[in-house]
Protein backbone atom coordinates (compact mmCIF):
# COMPACT_ATOMS: atom_id res chain seq x y z
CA UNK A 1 -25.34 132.56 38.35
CA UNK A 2 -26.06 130.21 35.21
CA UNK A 3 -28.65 132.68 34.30
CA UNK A 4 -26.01 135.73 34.33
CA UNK A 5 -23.79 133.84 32.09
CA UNK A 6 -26.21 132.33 29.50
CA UNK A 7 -27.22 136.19 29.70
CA UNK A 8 -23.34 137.19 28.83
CA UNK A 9 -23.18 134.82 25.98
CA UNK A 10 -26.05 136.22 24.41
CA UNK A 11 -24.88 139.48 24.72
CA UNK A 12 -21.63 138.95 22.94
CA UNK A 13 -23.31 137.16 20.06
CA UNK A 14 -25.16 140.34 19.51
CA UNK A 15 -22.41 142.54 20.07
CA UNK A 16 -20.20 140.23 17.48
CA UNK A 17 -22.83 140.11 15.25
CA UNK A 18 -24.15 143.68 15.44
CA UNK A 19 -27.53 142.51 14.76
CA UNK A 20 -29.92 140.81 17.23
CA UNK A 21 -31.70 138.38 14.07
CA UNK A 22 -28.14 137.39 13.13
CA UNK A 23 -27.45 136.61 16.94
CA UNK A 24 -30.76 134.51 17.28
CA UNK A 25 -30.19 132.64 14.19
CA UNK A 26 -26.46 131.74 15.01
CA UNK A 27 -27.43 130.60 18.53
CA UNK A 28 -30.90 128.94 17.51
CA UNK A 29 -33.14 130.96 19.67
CA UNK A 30 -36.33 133.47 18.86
CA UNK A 31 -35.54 136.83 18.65
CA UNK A 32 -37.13 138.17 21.41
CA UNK A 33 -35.72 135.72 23.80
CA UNK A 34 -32.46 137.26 22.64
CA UNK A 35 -33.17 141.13 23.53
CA UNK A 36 -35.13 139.98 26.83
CA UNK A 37 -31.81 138.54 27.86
CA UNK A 38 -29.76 141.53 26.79
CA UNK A 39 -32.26 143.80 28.92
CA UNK A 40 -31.65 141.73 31.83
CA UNK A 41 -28.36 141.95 31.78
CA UNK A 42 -28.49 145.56 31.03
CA UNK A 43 -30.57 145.83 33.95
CA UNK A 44 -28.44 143.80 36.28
CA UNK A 45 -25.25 145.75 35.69
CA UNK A 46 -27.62 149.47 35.72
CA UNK A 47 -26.07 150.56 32.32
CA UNK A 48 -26.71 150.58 28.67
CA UNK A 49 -24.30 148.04 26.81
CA UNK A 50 -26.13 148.23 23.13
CA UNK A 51 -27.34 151.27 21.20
CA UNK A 52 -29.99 149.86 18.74
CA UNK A 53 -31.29 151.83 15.97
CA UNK A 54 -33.68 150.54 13.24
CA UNK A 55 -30.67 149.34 11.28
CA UNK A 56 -27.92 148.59 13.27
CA UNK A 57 -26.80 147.78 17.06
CA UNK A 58 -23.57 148.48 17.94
CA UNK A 59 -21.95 148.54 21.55
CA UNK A 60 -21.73 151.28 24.14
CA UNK A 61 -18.74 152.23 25.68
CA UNK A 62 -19.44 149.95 28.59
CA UNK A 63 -20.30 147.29 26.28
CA UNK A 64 -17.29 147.24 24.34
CA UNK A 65 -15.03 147.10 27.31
CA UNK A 66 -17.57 143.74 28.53
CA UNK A 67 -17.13 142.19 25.10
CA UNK A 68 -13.24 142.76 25.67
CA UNK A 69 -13.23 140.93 28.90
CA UNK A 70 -15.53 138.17 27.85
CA UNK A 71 -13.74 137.14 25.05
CA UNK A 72 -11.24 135.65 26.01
CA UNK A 73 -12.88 133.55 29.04
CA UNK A 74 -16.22 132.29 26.80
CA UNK A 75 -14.56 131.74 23.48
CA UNK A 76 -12.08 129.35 25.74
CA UNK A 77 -14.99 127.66 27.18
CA UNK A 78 -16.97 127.16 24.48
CA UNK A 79 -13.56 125.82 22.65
CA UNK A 80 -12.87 122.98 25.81
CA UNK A 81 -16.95 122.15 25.73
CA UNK A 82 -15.92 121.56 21.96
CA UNK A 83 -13.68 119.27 22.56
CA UNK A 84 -15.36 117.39 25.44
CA UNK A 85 -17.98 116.57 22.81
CA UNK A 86 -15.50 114.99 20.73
CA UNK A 87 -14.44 112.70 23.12
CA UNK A 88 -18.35 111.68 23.30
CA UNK A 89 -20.81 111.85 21.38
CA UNK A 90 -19.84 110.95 17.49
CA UNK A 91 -19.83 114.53 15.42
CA UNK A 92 -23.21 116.01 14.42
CA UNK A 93 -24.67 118.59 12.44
CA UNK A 94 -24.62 120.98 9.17
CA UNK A 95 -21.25 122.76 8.31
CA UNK A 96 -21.96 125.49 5.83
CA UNK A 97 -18.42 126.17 3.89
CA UNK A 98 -17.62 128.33 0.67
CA UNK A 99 -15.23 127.14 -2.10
CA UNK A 100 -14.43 127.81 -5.27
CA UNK A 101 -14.94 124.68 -7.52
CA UNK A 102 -10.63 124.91 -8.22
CA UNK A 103 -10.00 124.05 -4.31
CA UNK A 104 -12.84 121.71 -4.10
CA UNK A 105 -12.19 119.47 -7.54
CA UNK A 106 -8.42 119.37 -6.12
CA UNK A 107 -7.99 119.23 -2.39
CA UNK A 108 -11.63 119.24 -0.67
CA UNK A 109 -13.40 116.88 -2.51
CA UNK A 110 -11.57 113.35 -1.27
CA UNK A 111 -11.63 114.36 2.90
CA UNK A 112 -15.16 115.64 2.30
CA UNK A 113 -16.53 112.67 0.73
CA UNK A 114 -15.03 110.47 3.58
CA UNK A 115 -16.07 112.61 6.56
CA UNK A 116 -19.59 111.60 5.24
CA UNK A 117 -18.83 108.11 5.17
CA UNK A 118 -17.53 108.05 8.10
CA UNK A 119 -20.11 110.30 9.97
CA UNK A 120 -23.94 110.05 8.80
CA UNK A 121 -25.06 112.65 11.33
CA UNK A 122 -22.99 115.73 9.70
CA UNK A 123 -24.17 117.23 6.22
CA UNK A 124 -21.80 119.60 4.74
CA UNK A 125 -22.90 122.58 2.59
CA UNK A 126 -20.75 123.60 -0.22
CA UNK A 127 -21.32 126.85 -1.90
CA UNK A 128 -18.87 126.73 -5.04
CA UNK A 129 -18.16 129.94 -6.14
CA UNK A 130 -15.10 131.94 -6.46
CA UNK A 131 -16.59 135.10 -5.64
CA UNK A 132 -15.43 136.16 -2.12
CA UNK A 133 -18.08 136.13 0.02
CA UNK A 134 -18.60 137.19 3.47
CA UNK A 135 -18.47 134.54 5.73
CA UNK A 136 -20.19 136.25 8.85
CA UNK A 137 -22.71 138.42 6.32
CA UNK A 138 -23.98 135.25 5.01
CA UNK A 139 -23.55 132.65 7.42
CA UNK A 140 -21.09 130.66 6.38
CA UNK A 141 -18.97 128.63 9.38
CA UNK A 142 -16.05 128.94 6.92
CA UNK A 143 -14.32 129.91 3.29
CA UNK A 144 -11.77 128.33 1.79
CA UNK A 145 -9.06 130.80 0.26
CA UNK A 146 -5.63 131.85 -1.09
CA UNK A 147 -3.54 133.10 1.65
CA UNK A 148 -3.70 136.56 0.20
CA UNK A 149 -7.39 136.64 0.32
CA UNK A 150 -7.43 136.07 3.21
CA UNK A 151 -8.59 138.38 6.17
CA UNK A 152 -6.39 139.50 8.89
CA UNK A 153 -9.04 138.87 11.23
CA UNK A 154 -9.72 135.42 10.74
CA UNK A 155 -8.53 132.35 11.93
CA UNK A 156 -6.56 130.54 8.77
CA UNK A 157 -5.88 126.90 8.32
CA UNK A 158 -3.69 125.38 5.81
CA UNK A 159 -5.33 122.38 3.70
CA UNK A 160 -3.06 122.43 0.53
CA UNK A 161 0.86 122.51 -0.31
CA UNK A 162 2.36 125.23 -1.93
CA UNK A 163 0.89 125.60 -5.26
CA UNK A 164 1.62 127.71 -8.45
CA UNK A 165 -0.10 129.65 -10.98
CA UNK A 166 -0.34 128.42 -14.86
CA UNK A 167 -0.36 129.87 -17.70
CA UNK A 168 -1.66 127.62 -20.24
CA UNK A 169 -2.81 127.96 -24.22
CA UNK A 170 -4.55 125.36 -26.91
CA UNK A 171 -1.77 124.37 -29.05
CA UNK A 172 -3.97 125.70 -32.35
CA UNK A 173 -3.35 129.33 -30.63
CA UNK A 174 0.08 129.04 -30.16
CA UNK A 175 0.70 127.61 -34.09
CA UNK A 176 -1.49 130.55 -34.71
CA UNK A 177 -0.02 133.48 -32.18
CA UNK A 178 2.94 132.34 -30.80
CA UNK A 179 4.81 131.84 -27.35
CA UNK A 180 5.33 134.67 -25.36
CA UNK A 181 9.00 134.66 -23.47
CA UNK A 182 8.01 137.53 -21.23
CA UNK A 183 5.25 139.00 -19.07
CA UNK A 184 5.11 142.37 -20.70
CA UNK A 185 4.68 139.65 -24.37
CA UNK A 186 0.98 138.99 -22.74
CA UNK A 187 0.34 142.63 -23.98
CA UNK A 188 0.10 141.15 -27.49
CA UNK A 189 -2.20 138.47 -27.12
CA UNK A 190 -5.70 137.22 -25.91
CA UNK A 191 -6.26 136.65 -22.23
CA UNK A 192 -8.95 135.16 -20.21
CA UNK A 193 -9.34 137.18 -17.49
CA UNK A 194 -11.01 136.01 -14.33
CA UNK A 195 -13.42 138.75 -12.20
CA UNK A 196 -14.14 137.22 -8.62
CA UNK A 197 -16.73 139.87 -7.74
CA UNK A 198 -19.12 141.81 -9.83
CA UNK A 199 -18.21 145.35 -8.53
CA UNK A 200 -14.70 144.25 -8.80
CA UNK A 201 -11.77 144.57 -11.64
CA UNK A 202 -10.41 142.06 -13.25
CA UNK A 203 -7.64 139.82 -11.61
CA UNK A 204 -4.29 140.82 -12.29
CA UNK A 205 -1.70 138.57 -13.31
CA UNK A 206 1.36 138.37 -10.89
CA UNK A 207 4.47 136.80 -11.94
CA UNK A 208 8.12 136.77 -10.57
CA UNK A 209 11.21 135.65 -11.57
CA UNK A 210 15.15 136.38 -9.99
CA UNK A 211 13.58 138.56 -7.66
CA UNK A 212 11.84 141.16 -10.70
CA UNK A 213 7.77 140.55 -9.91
CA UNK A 214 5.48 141.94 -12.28
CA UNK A 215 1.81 142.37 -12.42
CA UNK A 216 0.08 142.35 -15.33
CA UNK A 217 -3.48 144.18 -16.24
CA UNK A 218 -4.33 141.87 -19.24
CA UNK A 219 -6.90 141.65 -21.88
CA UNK A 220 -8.78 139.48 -24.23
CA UNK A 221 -12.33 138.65 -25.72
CA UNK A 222 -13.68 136.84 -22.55
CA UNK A 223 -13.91 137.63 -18.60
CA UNK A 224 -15.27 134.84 -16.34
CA UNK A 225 -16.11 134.47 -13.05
CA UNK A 226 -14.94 130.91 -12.79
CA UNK A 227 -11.67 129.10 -13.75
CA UNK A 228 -13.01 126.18 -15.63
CA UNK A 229 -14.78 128.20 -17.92
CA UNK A 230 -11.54 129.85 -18.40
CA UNK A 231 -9.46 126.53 -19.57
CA UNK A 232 -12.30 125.20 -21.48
CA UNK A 233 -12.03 128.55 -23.50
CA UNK A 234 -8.32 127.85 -23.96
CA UNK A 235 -8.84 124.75 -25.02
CA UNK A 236 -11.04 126.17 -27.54
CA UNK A 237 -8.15 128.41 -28.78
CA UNK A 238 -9.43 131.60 -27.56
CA UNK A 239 -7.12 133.13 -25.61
CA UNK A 240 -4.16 132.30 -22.68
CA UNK A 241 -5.52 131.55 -19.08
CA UNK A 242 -3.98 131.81 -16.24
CA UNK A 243 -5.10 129.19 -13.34
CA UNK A 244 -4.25 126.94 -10.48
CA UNK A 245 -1.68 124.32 -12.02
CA UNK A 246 -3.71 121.53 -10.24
CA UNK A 247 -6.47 122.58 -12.13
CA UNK A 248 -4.84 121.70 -15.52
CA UNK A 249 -2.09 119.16 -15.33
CA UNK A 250 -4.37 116.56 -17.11
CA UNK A 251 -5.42 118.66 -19.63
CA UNK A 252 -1.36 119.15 -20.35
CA UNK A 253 -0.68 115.70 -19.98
CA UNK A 254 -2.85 115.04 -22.52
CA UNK A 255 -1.59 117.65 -24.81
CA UNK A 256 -4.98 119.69 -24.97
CA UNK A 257 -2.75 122.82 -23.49
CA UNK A 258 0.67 123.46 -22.59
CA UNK A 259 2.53 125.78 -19.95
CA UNK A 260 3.73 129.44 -21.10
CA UNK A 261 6.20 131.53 -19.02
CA UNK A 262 6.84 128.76 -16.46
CA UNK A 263 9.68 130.11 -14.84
CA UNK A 264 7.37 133.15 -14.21
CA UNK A 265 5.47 131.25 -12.50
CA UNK A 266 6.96 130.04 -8.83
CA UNK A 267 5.27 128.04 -5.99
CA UNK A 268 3.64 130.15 -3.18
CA UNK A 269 1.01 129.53 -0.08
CA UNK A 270 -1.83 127.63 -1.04
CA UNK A 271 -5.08 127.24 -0.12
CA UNK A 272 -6.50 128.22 3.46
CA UNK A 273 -9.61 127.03 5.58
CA UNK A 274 -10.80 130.35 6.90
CA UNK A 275 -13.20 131.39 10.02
CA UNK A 276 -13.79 133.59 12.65
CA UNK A 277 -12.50 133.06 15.84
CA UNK A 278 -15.89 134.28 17.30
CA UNK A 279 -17.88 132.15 16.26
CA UNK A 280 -18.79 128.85 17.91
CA UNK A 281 -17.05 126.03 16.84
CA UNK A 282 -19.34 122.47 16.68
CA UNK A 283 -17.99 119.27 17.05
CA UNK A 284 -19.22 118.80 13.09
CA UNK A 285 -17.02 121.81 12.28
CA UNK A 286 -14.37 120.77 14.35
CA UNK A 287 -14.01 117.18 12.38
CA UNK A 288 -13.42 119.16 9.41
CA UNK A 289 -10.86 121.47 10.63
CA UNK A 290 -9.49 118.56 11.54
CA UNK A 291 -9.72 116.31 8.42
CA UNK A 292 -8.78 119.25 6.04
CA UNK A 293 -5.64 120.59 8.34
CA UNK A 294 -2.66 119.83 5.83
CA UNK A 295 -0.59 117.56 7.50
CA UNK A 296 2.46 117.69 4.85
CA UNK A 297 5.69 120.35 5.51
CA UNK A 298 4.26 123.87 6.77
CA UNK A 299 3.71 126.60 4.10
């Protein structure tokens, strides 16, 4: 009987993964151990459950109705095993997240730092970029994101308040251009567009006011892939840039930019811990679900 389950939750790693390396590596097993298992089961139940082809496996029939049925039973399992290991042994282990450097500089960074204080035995990967990578394609055990980006099949966790969108300009260009009172003004000046993904556009500019919303194509002499480039190059006086208003309150504090069009600019959802609810959660992933959760008045 243990043997016909371990067998089952190998065969719904592949079948989640599509791909029997991808399976082995998420599970920490050889490869081959991996498809023996699958062919045992295979030959157990006297039916094909994968179809494996040079490039891809994908499920049979039968094998997508098993993966339906095991689901639910495993994942809740593995979830309550989770938690039993919580209760025990302190949290260990590497948790692989991706961030852009806006989310980590001004929510992640504090909790993160003292989960590693607190527990030596988990390391924490951080790959800060604002590119939107995929999480299961490149092994991530999460990615943190705007509610908008994020995708309908993943499990989302708030770890911000409701934040806004600033835009923001050197006071040099504004002696030298102007303010502009309206979206449709950006038309006229220099922008500093952001591009999250190489085969992407640029990001368009949303705003909203009195229930009007208007997006905004905009242009200017730079595109970057990351924010902070972007308000160092309005600081420089090249252009308007439009970021998270965490990301620049010093700077306007200080005077080195100030807020255009800010009652175009209103609070929405903020910033989201994202996973799937396939994968297996650690206890080292589980601490910083927990840590990271925001705790303040729902989004």
């Amino acid at each position: 009987m243990r043997e016909e389950l371990n067998d089952l939750a190998l065969f719904m790693a592949v079948a989640e993964e599509k791909s029997f390396t991808r399976a082995a590596a998420r599970l920490d097993l050889s490869q081959s151990a991996v498809s023996h298992a699958v062919r045992r089961l295979e030959a157990h139940v006297g039916i094909r459950l994968l179809n494996r082809t040079s490039r891809r496996v994908s499920t049979t029939d039968a094998g997508e109705k098993l993966l339906a049925a095991l689901r639910p039973g495993l994942g809740m399992i593995t979830s309550r095993i989770e938690e039993l290991r919580l209760l025990g042994d302190a949290p260990q282990g590497l948790v692989r997240i991706s961030t852009s450097k806006a989310a980590l500089n001004s929510f992640l960074w504090p909790k993160l730092s003292k989960i590693i204080s607190d527990y030596p035995e988990v390391q924490i990967e951080l790959n800060l970029e604002s590119r939107l990578t995929d999480l299961t394609e490149e092994r991530f055990d999460a990615g943190v994101r705007l509610r908008e980006f994020v995708s309908p099949d993943m499990i989302a966790v708030p770890i911000s308040p409701r934040i806004r969108l600033a835009a923001v300009a050197s006071p040099d260009y504004i002696k030298k251009h102007g303010i502009p009172e309206h979206p449709d003004d950006l038309d006229e000046h220099a922008c500093l567009a952001l591009r999250f993904h190489s085969h992407a556009s640029a990001y368009d500019w949303e705003f909203a006011k009195d229930g009007e919303e208007i997006v905004k194509k905009v242009h200017g002499p730079f595109i970057f892939s990351e924010s902070d480039i972007a308000i160092e190059a309005a600081k420089a006086g090249h252009g308007i840039a439009f970021v998270t208003e965490p990301e620049i309150r010093e700077e306007v504090e200080q005077g080195n930019l100030r807020e255009l069009l800010t009652d175009w600019c209103p609070p929405f959802e903020g910033y989201y811990l994202c996973y799937s609810g396939r994968r297996n959660i650690s206890s080292a992933f589980r601490l910083v679900i927990d840590r990271l959760k925001y705790k303040g008045e729902a989004n």
